[in-house]
Protein backbone atom coordinates (compact mmCIF):
# COMPACT_ATOMS: atom_id res chain seq x y z
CA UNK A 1 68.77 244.79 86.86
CA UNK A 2 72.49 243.58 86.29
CA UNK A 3 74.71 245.19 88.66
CA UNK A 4 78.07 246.71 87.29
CA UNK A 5 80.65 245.65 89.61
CA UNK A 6 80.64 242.13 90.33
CA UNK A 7 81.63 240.47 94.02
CA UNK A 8 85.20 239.53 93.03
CA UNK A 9 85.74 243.34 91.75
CA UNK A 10 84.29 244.61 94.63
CA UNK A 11 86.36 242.80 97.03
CA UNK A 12 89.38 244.32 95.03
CA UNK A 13 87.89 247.74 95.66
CA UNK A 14 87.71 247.62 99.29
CA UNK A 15 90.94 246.57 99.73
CA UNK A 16 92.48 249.32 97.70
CA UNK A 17 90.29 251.74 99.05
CA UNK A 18 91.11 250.59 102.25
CA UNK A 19 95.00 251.47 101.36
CA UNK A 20 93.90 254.42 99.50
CA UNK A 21 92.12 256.23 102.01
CA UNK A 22 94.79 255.24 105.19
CA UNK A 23 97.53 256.82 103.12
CA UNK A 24 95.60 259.59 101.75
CA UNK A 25 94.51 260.47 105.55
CA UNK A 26 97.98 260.74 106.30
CA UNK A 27 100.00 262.10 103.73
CA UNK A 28 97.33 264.69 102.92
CA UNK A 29 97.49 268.35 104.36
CA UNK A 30 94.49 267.41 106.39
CA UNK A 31 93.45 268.44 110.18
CA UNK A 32 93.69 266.23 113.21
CA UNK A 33 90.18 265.44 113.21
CA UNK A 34 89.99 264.88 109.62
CA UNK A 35 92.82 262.49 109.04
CA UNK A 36 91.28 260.38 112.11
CA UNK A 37 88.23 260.02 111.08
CA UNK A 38 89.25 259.01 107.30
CA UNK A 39 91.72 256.40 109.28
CA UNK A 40 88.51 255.37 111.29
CA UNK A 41 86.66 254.40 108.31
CA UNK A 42 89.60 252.80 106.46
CA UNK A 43 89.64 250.59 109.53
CA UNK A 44 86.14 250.05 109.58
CA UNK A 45 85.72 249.09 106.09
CA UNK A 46 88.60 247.13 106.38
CA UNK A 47 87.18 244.67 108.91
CA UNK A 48 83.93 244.66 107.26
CA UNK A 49 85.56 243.10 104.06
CA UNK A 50 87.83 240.62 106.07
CA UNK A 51 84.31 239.39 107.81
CA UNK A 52 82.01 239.45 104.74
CA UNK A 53 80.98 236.10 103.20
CA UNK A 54 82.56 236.48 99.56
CA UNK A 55 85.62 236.51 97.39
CA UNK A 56 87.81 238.29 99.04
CA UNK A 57 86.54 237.65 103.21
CA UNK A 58 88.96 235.91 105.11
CA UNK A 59 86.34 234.79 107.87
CA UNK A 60 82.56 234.96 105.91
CA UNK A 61 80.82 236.02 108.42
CA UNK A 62 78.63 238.71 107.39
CA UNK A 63 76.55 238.22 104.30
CA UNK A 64 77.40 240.93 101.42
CA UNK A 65 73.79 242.62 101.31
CA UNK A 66 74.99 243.72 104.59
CA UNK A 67 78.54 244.89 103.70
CA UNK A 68 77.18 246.54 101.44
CA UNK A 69 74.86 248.70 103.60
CA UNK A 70 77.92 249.39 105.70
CA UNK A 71 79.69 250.42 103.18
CA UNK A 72 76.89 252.85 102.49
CA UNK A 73 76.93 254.29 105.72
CA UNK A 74 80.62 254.84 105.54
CA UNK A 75 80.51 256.49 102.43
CA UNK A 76 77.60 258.89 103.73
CA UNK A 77 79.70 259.48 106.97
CA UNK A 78 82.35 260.27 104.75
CA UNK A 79 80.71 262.68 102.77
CA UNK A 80 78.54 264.55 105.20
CA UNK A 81 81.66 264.78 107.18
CA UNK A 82 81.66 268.41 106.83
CA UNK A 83 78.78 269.09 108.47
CA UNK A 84 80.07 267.41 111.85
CA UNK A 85 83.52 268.02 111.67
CA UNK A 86 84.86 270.73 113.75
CA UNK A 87 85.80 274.15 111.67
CA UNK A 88 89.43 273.49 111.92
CA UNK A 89 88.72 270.08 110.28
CA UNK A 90 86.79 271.41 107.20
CA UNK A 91 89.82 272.44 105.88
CA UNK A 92 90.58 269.64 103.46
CA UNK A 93 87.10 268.28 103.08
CA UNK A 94 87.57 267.19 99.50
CA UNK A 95 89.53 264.15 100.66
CA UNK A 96 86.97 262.59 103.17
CA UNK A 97 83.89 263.62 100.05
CA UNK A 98 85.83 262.11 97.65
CA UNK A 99 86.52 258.79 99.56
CA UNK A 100 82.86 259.11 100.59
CA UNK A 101 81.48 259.21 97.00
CA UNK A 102 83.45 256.40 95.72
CA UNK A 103 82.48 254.03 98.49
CA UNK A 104 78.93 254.84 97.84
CA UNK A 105 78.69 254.30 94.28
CA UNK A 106 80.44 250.72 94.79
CA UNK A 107 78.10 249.48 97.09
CA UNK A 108 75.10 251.13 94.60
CA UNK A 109 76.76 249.25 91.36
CA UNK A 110 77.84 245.99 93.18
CA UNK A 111 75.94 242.91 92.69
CA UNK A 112 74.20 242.19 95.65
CA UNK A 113 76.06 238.37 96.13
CA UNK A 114 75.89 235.25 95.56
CA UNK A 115 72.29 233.18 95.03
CA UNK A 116 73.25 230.04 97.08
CA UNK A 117 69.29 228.39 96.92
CA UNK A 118 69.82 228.71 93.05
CA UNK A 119 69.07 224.78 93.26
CA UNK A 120 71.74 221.95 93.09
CA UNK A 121 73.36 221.45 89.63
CA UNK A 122 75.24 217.29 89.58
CA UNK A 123 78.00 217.29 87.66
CA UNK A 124 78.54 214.81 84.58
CA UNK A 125 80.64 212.59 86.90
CA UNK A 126 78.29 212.42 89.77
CA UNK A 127 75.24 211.89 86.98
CA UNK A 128 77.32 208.91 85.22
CA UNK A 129 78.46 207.60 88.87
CA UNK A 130 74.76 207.57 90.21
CA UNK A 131 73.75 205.89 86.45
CA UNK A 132 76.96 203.30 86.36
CA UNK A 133 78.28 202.59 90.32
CA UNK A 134 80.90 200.73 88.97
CA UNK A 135 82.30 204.26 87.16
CA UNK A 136 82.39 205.65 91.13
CA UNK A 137 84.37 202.28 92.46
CA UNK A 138 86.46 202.31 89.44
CA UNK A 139 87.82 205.41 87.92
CA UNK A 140 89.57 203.66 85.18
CA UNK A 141 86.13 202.83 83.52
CA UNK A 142 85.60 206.26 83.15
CA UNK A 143 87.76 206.36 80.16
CA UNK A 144 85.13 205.28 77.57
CA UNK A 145 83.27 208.50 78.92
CA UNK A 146 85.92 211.00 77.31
């Protein structure tokens, strides 16, 4: 099945989600409790889209089927939050739901990454080089090629 959202979109997400729900924790009427835990999770998914291995990672470390099931666990956090959060903190529940939802659809409707063993594809220069050597030693042969 094609997925919706592809990698590159997806890394957009997280980083405005990431923005979204930090300010939303704090400029929303929300409790203590609440407001920490949204900011926990921003943080969270935060560093789990710096260390995932696609578009938008800045050190690849994690593959994305597995920031993706992160980012499914924050989401359900996030929306079963109610059910842990103290009474005082169920006040503004919508927020931390809301947040939840949307980070669980995205990892549902992303595409689950890149196929890297999709086998090796040579490019025409490579295929010419490898046919003509002298195309690889010099480049201005290649002009009879364009």
């Amino acid at each position: 099945m094609t997925q919706l959202i592809s990698t590159r979109t997806h890394g957009a997400l997280d980083y405005a989600w990431v923005s979204a729900a930090a300010s939303a924790a704090g400029a929303a009427d929300a409790s203590r409790a609440t407001a920490w835990f949204v900011r926990s999770s921003s943080v969270a998914a935060g560093i789990n889209s710096m260390l995932t291995d696609y578009e938008a990672g800045v050190l690849r470390l994690i593959p994305m089927r597995l920031h993706l099931a992160v980012d499914f666990a924050l989401g359900a956090a996030l929306v079963l939050s109610p059910l842990f959060l103290p009474k005082s903190g169920r006040r503004s529940v919508a927020l931390s739901v809301a947040l939840g939802l949307t980070a669980c659809a995205a990892s549902l409707l992303t595409d689950r990454g890149r196929r890297r063993n999709a086998g090796f594809a040579p490019s025409y220069e490579l295929s010419e080089a490898v046919v003509d050597p002298d195309i690889a030693r010099r480049p201005h042969l290649r002009s009879h090629l364009e």
